[in-house]
N, C-alpha and C. Protein backbone atom coordinates (compact mmCIF):
# COMPACT_ATOMS: atom_id res chain seq x y z
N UNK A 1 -6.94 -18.94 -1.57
CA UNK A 1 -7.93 -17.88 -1.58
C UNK A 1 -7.27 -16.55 -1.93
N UNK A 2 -7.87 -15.56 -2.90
CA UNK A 2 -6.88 -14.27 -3.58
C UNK A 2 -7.12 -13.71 -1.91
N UNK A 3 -6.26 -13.05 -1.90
CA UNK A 3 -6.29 -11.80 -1.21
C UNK A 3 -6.44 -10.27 -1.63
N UNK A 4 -7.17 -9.32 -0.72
CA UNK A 4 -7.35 -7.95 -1.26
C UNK A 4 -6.84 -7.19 -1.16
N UNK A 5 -5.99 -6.57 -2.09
CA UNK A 5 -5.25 -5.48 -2.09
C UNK A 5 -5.36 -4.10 -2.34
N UNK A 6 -5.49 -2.61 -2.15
CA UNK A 6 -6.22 -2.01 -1.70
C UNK A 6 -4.88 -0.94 -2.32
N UNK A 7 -4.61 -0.54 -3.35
CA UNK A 7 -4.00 -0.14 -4.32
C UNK A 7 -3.89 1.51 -4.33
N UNK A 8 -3.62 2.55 -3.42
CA UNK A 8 -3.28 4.32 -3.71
C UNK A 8 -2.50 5.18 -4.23
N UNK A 9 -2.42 4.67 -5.61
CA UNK A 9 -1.62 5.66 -6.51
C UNK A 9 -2.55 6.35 -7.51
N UNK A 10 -1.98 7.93 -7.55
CA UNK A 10 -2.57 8.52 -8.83
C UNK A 10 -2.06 8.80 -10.21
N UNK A 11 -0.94 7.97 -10.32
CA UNK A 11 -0.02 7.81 -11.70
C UNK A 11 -0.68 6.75 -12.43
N UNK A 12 -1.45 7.02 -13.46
CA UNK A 12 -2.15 5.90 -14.37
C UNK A 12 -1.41 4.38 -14.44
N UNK A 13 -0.48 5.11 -15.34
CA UNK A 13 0.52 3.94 -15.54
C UNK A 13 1.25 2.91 -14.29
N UNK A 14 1.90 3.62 -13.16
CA UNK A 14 1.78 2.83 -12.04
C UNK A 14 0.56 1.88 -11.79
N UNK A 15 -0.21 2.77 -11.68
CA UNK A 15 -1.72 2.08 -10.88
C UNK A 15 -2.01 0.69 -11.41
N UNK A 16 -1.90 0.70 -13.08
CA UNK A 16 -2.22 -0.26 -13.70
C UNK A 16 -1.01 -1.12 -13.58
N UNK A 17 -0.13 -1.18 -13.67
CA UNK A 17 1.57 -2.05 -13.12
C UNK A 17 1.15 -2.89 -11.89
N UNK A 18 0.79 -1.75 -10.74
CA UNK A 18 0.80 -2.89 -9.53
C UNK A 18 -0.50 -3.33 -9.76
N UNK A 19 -1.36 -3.26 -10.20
CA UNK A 19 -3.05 -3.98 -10.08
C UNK A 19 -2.56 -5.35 -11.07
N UNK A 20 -2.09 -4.93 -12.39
CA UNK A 20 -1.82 -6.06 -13.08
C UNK A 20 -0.87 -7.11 -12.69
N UNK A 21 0.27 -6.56 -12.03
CA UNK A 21 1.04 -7.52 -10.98
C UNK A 21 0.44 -8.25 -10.10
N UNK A 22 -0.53 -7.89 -9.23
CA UNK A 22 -1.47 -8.34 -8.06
C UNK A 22 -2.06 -9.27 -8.47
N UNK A 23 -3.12 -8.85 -10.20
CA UNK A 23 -4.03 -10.02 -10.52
C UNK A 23 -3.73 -11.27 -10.59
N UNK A 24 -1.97 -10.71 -11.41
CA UNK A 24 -1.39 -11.84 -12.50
C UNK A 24 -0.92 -12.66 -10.81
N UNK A 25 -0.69 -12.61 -9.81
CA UNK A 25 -0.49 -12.80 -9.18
C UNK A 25 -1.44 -13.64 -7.96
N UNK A 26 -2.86 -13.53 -8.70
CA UNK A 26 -4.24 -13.86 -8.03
C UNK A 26 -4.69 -13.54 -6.84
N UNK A 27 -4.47 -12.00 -6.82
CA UNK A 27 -4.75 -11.41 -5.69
C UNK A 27 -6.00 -10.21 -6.59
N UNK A 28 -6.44 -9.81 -5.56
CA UNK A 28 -7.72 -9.51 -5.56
C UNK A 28 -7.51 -7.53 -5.43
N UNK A 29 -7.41 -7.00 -6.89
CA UNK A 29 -6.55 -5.63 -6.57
C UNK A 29 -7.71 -4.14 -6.63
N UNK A 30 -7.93 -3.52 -6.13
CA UNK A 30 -8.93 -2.56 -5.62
C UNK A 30 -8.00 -1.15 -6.01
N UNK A 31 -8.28 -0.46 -7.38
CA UNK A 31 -7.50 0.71 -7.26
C UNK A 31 -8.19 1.90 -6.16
N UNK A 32 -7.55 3.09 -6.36
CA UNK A 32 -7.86 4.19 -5.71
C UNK A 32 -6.61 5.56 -6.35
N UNK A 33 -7.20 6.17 -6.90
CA UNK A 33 -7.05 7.02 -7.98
C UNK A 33 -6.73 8.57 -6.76
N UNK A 34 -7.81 8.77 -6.39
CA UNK A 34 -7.22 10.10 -5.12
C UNK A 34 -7.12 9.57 -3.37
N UNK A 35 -5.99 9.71 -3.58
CA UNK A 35 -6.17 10.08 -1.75
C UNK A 35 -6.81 9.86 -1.14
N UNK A 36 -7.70 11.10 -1.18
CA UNK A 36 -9.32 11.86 -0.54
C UNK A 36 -9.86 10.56 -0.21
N UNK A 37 -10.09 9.52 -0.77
CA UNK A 37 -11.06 8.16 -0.79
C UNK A 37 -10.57 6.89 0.20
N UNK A 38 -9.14 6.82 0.50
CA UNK A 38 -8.75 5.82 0.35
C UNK A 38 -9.03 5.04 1.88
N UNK A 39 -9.19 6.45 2.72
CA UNK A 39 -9.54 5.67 4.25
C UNK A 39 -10.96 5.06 4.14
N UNK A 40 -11.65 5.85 3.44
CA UNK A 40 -13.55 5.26 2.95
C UNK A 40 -13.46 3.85 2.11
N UNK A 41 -12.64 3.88 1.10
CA UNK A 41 -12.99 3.14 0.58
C UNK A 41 -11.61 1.56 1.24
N UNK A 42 -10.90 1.99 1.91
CA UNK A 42 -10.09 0.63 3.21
C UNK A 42 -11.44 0.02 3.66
N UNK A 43 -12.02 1.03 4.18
CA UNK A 43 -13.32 0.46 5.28
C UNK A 43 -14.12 -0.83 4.85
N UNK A 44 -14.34 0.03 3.27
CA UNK A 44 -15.25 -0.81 2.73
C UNK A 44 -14.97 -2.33 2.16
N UNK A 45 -13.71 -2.05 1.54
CA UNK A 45 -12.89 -3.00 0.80
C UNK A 45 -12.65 -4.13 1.79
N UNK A 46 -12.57 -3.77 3.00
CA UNK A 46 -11.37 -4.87 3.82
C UNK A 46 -10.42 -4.94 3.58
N UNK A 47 -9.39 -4.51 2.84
CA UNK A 47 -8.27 -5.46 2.13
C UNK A 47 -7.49 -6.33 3.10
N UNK A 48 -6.47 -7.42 2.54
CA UNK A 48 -5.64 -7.67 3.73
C UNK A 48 -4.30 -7.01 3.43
N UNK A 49 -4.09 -6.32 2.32
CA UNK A 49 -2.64 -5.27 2.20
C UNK A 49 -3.36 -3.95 1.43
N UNK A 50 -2.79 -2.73 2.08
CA UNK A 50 -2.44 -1.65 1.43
C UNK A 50 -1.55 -1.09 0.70
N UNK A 51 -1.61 -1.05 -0.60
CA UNK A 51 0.02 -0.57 -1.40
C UNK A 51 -0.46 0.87 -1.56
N UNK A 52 0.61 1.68 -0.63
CA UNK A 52 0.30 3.40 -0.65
C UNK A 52 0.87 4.00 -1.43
N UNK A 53 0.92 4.90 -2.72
CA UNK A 53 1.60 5.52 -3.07
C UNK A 53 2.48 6.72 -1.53
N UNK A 54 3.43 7.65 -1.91
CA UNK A 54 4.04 8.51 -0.54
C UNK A 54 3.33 10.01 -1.41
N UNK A 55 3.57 10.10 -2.62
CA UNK A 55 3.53 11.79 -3.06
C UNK A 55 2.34 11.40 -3.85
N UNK A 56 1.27 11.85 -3.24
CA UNK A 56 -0.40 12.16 -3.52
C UNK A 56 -0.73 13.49 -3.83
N UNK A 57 -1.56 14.05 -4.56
CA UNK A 57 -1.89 15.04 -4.76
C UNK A 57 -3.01 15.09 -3.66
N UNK A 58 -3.30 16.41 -3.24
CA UNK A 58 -4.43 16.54 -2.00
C UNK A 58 -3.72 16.45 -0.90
N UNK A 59 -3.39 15.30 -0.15
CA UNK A 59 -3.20 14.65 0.80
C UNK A 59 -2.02 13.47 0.75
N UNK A 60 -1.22 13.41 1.77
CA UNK A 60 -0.07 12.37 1.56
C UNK A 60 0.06 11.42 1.98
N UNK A 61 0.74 10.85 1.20
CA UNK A 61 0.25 9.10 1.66
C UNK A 61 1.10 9.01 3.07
N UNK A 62 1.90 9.96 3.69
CA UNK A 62 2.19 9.56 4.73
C UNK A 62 1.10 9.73 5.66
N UNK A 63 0.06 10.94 5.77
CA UNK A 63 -0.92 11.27 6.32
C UNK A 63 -2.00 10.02 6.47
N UNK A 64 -1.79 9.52 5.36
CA UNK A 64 -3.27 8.54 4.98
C UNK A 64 -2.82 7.46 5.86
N UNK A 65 -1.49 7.08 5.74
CA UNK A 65 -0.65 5.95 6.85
C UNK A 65 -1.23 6.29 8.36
N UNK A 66 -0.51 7.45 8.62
CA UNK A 66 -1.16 7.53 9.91
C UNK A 66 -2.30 7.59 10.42
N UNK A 67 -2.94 8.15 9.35
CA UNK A 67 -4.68 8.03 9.75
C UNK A 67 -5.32 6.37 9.76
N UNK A 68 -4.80 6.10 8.77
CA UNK A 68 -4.95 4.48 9.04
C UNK A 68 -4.68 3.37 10.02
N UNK A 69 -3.13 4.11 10.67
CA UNK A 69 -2.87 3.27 11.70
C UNK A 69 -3.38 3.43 13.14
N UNK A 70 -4.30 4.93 13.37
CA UNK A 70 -4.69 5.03 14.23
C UNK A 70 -6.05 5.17 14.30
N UNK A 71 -6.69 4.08 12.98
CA UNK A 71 -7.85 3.78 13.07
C UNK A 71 -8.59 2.75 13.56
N UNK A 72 -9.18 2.32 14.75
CA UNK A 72 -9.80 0.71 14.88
C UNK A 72 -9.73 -0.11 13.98
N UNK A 73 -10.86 0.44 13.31
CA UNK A 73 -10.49 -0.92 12.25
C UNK A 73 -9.62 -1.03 11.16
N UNK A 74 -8.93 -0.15 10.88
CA UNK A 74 -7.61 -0.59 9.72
C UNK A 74 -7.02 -0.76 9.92
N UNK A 75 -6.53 -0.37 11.29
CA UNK A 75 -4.70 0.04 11.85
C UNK A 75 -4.15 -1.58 11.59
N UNK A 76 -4.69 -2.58 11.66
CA UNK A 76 -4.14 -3.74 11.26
C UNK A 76 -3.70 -4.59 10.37
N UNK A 77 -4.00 -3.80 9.21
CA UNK A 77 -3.98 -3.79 7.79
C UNK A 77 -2.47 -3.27 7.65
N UNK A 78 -1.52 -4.38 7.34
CA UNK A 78 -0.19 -4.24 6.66
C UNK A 78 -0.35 -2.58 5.42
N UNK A 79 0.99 -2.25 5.47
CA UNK A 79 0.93 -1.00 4.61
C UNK A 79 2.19 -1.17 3.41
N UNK A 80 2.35 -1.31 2.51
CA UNK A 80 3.25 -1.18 1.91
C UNK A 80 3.61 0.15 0.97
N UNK A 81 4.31 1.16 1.96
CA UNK A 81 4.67 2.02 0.88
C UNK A 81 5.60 2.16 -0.45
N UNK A 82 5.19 3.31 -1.35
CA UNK A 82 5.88 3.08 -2.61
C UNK A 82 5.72 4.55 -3.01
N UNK A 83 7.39 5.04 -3.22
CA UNK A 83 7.81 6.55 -3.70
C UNK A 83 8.94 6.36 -4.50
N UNK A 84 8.35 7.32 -5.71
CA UNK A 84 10.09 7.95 -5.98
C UNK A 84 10.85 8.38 -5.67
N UNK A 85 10.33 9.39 -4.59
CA UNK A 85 11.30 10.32 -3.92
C UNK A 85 11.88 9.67 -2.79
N UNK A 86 13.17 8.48 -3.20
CA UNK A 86 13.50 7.93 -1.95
C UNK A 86 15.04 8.82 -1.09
N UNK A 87 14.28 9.71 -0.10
CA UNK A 87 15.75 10.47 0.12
C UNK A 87 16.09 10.00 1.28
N UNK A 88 17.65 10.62 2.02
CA UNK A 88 18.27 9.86 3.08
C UNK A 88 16.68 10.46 4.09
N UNK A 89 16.97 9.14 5.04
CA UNK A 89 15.74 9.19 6.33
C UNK A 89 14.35 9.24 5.69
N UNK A 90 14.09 9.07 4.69
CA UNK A 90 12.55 8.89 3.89
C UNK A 90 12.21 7.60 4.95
N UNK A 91 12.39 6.16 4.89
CA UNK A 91 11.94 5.27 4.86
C UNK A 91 12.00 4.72 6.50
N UNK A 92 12.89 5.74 7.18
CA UNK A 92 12.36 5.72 8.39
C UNK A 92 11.07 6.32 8.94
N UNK A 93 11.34 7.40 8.44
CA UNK A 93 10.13 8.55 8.85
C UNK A 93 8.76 7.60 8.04
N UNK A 94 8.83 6.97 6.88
CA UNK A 94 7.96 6.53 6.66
C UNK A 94 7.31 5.33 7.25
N UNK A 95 8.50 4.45 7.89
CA UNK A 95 8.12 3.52 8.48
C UNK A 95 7.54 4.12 10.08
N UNK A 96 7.93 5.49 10.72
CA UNK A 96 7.82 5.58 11.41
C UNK A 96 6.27 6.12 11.90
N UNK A 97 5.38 6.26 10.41
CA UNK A 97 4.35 6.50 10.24
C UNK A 97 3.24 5.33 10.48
N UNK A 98 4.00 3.99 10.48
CA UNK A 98 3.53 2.98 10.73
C UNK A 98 3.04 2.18 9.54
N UNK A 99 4.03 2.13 7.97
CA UNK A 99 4.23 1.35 7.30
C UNK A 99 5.06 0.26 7.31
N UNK A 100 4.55 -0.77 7.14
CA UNK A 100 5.29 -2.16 7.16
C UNK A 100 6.46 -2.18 6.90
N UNK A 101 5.90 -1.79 5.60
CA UNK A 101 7.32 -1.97 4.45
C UNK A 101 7.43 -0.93 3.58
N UNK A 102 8.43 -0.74 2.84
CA UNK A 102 8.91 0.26 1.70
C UNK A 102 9.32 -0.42 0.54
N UNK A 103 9.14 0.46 -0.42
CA UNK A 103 9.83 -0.23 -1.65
C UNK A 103 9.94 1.53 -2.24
N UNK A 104 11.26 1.65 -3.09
CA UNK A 104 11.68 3.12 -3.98
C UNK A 104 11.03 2.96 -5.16
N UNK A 105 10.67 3.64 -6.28
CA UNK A 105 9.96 3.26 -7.42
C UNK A 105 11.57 3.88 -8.12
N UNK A 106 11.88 3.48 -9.52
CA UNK A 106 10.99 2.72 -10.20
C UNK A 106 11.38 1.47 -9.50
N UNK A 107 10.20 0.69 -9.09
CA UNK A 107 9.91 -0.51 -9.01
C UNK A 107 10.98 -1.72 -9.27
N UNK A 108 11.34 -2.56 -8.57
CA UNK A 108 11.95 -3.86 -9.32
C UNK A 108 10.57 -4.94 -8.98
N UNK A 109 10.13 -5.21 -10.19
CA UNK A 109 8.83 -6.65 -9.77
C UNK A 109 8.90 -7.49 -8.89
N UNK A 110 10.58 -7.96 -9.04
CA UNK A 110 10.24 -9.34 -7.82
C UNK A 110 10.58 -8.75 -6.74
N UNK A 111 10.93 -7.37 -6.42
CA UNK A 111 11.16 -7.06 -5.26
C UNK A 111 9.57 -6.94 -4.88
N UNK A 112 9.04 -6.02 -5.59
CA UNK A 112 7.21 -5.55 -5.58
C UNK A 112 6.95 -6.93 -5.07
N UNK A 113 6.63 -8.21 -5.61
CA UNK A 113 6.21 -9.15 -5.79
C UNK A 113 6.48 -9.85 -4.19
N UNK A 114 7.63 -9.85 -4.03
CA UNK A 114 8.41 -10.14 -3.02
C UNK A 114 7.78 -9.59 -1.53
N UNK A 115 7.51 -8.03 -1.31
CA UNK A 115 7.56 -7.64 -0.28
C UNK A 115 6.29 -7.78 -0.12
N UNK A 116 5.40 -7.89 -1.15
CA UNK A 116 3.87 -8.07 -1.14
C UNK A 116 3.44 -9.56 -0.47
N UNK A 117 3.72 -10.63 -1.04
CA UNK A 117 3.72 -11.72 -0.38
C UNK A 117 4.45 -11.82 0.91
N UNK A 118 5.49 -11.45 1.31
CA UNK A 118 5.92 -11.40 2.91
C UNK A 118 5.04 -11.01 3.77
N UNK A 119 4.39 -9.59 3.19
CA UNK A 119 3.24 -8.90 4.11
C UNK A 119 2.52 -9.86 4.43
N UNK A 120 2.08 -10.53 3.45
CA UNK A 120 0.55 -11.56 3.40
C UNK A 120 0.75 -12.59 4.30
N UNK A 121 1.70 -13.01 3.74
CA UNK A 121 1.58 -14.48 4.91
C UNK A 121 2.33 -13.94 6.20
N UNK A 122 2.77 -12.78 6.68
CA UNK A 122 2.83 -12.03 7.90
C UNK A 122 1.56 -11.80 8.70
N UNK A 123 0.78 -11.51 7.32
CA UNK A 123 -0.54 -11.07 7.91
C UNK A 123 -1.53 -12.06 8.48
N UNK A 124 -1.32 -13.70 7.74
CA UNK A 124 -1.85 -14.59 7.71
C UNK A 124 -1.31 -15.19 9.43
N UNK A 125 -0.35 -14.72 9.54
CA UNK A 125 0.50 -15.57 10.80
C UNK A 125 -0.53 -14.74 12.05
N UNK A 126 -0.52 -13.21 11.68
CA UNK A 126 -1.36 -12.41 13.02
C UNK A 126 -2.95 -12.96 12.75
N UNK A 127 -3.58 -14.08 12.04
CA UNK A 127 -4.94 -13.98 12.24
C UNK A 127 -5.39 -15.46 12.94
């Protein structure tokens, strides 16, 4: 059964990378273009993973993390963040926001690929 993935980057070209990774992958990929949307449109979506962009225009994807994790119904929803800006103590502080996992951009696929499926059947084990 695909799973839904619930996609917050506003870099075109990214956006379309991990959605097309996800599909090719037969997962079920839900972009989100601003920020602003992404706790509204979690709600709606269900997903069973979040791939967050970190540097959002508006609002930051670390913000959106925490708002998510201290929401009833999302906070259970695996998070996988994804930044360029990977500096020393980034990926604590980010994890400490209550993301799963991290990955630095640019991207390695099978790492992408990799940490995405761990989430899932992590996620599959908590249901």
């Amino acid at each position: 059964m695909a799973k839904r993935v619930l996609v917050v980057e506003d870099n075109e070209l990214n956006l379309k990378l991990f959605c097309d990774l996800l599909r090719a992958h037969d997962h079920l990929a839900e972009p989100v273009r601003d920020g602003r949307e992404a706790v509204e449109r979690a709600r709606e979506f269900r997903p069973d993973l979040i791939v967050m962009d970190i540097q959002l225009p508006h609002v930051s994807g670390m913000e959106l993390i925490e708002r998510m994790k201290a929401d009833d119904d999302l906070s259970a929803i695996p998070i996988m963040a994804v930044t360029a800006y990977a500096g020393r103590g980034d990926e604590e502080r980010i994890r400490g926001a209550g993301a799963e996992a991290y990955v630095s951009k640019p991207i390695s696929v099978i790492r992408f690929m990799d940490v995405v499926d761990g989430l899932l059947v992590g996620e599959n084990a908590a249901k």
